[in-house]
N, C-alpha and C. Protein backbone atom coordinates (compact mmCIF):
# COMPACT_ATOMS: atom_id res chain seq x y z
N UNK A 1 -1.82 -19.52 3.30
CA UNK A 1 -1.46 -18.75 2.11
C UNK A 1 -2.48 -18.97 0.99
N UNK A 2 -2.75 -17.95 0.69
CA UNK A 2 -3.68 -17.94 -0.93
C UNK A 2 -2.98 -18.08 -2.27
N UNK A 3 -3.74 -18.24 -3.05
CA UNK A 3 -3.26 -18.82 -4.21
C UNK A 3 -2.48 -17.05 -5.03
N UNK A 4 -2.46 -15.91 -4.73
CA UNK A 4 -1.93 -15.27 -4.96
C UNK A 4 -0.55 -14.86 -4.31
N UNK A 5 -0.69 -15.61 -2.91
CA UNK A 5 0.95 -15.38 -2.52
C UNK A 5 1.74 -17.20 -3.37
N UNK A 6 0.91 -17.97 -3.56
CA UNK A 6 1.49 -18.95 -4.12
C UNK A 6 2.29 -18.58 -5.53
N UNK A 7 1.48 -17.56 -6.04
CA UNK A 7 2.00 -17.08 -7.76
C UNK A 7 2.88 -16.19 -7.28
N UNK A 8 3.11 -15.44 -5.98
CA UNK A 8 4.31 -14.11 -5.98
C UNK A 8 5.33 -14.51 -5.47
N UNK A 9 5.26 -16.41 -4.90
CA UNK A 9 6.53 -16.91 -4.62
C UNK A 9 7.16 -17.45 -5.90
N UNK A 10 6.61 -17.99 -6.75
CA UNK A 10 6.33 -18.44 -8.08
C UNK A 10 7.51 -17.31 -8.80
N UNK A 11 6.73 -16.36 -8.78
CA UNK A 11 7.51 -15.12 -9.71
C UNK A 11 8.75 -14.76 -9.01
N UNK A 12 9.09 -14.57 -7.45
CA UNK A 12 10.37 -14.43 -6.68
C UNK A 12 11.26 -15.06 -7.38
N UNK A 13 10.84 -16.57 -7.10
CA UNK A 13 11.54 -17.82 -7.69
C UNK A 13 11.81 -17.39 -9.29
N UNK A 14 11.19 -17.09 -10.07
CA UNK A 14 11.73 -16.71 -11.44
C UNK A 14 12.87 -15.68 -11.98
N UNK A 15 12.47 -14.40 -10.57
CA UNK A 15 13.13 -13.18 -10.66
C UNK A 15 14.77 -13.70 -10.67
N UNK A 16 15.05 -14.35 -9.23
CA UNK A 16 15.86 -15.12 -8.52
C UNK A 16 16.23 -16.30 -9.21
N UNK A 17 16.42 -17.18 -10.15
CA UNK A 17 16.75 -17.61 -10.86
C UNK A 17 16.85 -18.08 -12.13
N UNK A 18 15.70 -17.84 -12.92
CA UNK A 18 16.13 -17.29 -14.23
C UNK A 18 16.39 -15.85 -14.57
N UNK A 19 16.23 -14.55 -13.68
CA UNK A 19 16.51 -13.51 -14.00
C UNK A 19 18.14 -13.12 -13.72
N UNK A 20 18.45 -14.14 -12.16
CA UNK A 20 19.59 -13.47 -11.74
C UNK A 20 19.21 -12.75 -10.86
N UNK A 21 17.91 -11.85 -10.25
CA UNK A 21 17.83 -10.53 -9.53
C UNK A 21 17.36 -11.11 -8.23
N UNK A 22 17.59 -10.21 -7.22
CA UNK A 22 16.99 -10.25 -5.84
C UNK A 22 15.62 -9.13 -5.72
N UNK A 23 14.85 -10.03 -5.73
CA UNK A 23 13.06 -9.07 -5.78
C UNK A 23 13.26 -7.96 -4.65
N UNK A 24 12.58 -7.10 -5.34
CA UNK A 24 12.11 -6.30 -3.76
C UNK A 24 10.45 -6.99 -3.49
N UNK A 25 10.16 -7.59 -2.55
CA UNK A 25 9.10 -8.35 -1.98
C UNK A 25 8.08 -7.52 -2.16
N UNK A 26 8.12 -6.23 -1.75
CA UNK A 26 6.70 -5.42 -1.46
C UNK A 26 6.69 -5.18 -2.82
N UNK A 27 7.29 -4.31 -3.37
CA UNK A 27 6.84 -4.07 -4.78
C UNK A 27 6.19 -4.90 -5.83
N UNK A 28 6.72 -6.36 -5.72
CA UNK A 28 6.40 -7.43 -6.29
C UNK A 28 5.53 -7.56 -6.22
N UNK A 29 4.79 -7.50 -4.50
CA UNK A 29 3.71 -7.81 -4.68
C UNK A 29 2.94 -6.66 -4.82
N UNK A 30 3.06 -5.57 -5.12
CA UNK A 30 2.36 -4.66 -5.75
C UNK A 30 1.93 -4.71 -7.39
N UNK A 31 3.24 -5.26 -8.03
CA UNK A 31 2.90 -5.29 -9.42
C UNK A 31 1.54 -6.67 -9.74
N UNK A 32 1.93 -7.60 -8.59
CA UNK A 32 1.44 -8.85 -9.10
C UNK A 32 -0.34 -8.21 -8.92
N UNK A 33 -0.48 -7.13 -7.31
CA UNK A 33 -1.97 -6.70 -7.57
C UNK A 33 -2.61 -6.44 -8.27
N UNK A 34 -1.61 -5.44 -9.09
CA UNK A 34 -1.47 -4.39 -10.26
C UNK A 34 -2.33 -5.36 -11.43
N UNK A 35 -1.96 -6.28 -11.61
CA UNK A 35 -1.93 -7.31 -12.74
C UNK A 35 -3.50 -8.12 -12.67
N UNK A 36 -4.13 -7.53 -11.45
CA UNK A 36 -5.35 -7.63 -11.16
C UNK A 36 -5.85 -8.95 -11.71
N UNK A 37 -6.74 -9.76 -11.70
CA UNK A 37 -7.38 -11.06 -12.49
C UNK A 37 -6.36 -11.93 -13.43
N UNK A 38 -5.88 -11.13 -14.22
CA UNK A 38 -5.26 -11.71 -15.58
C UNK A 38 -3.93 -12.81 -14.69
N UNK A 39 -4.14 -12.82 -13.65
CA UNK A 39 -2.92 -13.83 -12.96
C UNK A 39 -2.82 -14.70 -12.54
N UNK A 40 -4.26 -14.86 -13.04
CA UNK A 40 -5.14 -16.08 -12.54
C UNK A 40 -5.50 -17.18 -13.79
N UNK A 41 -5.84 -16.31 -15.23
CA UNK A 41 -5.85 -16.93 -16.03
C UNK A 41 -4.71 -17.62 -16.55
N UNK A 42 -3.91 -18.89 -17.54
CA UNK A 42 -3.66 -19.16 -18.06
C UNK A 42 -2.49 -18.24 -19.15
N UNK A 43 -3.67 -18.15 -19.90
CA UNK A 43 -3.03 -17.16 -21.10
C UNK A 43 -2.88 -16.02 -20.76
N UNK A 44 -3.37 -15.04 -20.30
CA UNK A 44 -3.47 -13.93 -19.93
C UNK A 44 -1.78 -13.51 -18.81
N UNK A 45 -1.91 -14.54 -18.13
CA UNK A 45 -0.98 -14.47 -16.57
C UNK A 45 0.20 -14.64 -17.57
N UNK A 46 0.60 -14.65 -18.52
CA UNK A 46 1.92 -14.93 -19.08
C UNK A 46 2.52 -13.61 -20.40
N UNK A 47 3.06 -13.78 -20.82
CA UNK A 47 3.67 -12.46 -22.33
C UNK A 47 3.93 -13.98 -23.52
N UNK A 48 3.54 -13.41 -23.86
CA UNK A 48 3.98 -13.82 -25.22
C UNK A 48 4.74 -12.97 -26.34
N UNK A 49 6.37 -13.29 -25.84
CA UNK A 49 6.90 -12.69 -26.11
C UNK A 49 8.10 -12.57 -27.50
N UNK A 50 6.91 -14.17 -28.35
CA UNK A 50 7.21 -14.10 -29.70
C UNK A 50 6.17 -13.15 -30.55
N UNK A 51 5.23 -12.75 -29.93
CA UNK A 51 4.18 -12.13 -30.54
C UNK A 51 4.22 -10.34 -30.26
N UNK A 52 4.60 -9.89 -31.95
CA UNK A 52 4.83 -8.66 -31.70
C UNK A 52 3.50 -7.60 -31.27
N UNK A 53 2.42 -8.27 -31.73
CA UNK A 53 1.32 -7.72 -30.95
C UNK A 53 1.06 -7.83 -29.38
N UNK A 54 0.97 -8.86 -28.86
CA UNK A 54 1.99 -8.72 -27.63
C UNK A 54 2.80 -8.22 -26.99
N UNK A 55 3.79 -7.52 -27.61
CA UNK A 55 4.78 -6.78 -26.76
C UNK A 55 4.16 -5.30 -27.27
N UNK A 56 3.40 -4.99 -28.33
CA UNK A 56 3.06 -3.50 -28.18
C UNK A 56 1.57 -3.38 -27.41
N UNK A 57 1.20 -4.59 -27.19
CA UNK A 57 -0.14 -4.50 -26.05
C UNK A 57 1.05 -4.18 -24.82
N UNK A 58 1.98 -4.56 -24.39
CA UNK A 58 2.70 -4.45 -23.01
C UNK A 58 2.94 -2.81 -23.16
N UNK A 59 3.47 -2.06 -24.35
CA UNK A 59 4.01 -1.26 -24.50
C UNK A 59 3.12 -0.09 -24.22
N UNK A 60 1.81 -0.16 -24.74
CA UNK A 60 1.12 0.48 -24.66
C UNK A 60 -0.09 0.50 -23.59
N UNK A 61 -0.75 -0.67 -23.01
CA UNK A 61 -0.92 -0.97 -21.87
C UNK A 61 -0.09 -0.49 -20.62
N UNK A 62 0.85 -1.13 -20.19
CA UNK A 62 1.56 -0.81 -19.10
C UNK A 62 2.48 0.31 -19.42
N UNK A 63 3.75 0.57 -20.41
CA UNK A 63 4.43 1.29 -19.91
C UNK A 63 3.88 2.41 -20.73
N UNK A 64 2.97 3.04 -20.99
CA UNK A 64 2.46 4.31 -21.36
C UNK A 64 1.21 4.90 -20.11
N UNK A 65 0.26 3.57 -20.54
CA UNK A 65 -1.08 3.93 -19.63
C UNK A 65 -0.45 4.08 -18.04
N UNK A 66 -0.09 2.81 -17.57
CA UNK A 66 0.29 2.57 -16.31
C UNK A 66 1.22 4.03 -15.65
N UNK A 67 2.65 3.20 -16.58
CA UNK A 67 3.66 3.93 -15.85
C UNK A 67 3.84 5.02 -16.41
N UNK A 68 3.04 5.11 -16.89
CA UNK A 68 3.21 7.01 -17.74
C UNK A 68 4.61 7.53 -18.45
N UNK A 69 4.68 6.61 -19.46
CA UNK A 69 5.99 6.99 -19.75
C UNK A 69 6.09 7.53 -21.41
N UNK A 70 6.48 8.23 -21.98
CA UNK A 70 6.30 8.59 -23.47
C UNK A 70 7.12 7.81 -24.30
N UNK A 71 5.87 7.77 -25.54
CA UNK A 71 5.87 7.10 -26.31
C UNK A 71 7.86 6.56 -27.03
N UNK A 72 8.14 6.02 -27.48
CA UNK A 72 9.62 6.47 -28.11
C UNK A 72 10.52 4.82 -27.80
N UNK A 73 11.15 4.56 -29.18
CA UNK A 73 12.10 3.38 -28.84
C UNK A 73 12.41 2.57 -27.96
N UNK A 74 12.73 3.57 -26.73
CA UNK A 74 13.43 2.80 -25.59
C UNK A 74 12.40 2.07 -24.56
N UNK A 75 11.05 2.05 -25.38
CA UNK A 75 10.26 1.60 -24.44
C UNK A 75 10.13 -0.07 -25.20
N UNK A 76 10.65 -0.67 -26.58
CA UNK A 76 10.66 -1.43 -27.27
C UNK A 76 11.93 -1.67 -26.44
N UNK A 77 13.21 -0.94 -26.43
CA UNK A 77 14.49 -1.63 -26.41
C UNK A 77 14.33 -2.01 -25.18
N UNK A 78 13.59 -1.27 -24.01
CA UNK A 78 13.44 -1.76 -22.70
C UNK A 78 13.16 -3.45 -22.50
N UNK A 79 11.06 -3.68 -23.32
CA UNK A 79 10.69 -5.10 -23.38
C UNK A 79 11.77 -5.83 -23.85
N UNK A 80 12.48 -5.70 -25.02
CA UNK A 80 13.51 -6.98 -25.59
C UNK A 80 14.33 -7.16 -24.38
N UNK A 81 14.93 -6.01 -23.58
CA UNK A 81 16.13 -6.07 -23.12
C UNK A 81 15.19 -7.34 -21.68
N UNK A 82 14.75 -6.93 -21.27
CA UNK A 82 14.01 -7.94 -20.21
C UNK A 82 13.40 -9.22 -20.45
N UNK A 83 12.84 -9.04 -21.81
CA UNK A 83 12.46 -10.85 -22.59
C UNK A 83 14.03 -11.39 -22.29
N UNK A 84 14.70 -10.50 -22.56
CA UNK A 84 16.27 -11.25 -22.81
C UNK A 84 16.93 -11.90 -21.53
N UNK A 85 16.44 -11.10 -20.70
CA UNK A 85 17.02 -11.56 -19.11
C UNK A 85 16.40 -12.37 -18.87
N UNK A 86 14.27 -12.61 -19.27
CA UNK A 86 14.52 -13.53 -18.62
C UNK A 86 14.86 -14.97 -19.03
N UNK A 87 14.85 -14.51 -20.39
CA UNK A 87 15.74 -15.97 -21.11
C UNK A 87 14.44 -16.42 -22.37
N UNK A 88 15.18 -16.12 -24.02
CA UNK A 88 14.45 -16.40 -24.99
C UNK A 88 13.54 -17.79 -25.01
N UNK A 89 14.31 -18.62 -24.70
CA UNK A 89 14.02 -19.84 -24.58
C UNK A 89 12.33 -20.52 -23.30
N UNK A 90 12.78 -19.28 -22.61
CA UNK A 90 11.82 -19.58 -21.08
C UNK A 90 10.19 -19.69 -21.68
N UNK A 91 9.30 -20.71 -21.77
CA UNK A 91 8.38 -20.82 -21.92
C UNK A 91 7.60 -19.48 -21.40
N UNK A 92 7.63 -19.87 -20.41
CA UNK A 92 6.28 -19.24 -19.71
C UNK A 92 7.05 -17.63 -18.73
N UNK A 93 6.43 -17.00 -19.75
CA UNK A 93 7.01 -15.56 -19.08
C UNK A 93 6.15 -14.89 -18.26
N UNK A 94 5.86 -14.69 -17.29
CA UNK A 94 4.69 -14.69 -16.39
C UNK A 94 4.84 -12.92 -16.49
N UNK A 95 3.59 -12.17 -16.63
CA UNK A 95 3.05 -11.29 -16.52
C UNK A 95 3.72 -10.30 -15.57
N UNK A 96 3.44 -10.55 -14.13
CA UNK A 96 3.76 -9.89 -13.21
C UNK A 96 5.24 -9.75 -12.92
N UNK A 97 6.36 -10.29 -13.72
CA UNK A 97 7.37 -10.15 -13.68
C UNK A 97 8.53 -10.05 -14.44
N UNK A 98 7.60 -9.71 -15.70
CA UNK A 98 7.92 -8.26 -17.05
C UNK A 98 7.51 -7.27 -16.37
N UNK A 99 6.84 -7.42 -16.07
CA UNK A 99 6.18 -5.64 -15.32
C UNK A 99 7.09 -5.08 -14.11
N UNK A 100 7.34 -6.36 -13.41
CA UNK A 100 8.15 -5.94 -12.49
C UNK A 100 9.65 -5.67 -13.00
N UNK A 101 9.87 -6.28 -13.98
CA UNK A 101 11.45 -5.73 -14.13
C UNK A 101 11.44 -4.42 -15.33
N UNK A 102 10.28 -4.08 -15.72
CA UNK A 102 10.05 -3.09 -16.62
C UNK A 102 9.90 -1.78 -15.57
N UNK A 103 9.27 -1.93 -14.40
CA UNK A 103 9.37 -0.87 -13.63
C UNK A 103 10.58 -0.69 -12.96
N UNK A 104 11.25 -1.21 -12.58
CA UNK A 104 12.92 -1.54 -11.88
C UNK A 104 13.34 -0.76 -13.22
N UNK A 105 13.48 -1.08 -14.21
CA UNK A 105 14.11 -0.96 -15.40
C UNK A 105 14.48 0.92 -15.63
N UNK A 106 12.59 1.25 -15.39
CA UNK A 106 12.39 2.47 -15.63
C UNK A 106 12.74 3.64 -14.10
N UNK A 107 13.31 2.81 -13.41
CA UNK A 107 12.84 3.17 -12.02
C UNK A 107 11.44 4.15 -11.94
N UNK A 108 10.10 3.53 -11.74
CA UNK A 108 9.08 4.04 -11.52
C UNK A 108 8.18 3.25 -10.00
N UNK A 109 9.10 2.46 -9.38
CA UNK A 109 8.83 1.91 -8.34
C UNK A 109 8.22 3.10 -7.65
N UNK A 110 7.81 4.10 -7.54
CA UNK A 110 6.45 5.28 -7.18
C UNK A 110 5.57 5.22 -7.49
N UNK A 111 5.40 4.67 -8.72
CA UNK A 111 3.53 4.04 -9.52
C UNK A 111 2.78 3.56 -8.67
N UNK A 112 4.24 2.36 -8.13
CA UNK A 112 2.81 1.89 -6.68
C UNK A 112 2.88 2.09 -5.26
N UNK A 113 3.79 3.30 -5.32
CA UNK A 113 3.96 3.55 -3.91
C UNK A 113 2.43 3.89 -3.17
């Protein structure tokens, strides 16, 4: 195993117990591709999800560019609602699995079909 299925067991494990959810495996590991380099870094591989510049880099990055979705509120109420699941408190909010519950969220699991 490579150090990228090491981070998509990593994120399972997060989905699955600090989220509560049962991953879909393939998709997961689609988003984690998706997430290209930055999953590797440190800072990058995570949200910072006290930082409101931060969540409108997610907003506008992923769920506009990516998942093609228009502009409008519910794309703010979406990020909070998922910071929230996976728990305010949770240090380290790993990248690939905001994205993944932001696409679940939106059902756009076709982005990476």
């Amino acid at each position: 195993m490579g150090k990228r299925d090491d981070l998509i067991a990593q994120y399972a494990d997060d989905l699955k117990n600090k989220c509560g959810m049962t991953p879909d495996m393939d998709l997961l590991t689609k988003v984690t591709i998706g997430c290209g380099p930055a999953i590797y870094n440190a800072d990058a591989s995570t949200v910072a999800a006290s930082q409101p510049s931060e969540l409108e880099t997610v907003k506008e990055n992923f769920l506009i560019k990516k998942l093609g979705l228009p502009d409008g509120p519910q794309l703010m109420e979406a990020i909070n609602s998922v910071i929230e699941t996976y728990g305010k408190s949770e240090r380290n909010k790993y990248r690939a699995v905001v994205y993944y519950m932001l696409t679940k969220h939106f059902g756009k699991d076709s982005v990476y079909g």
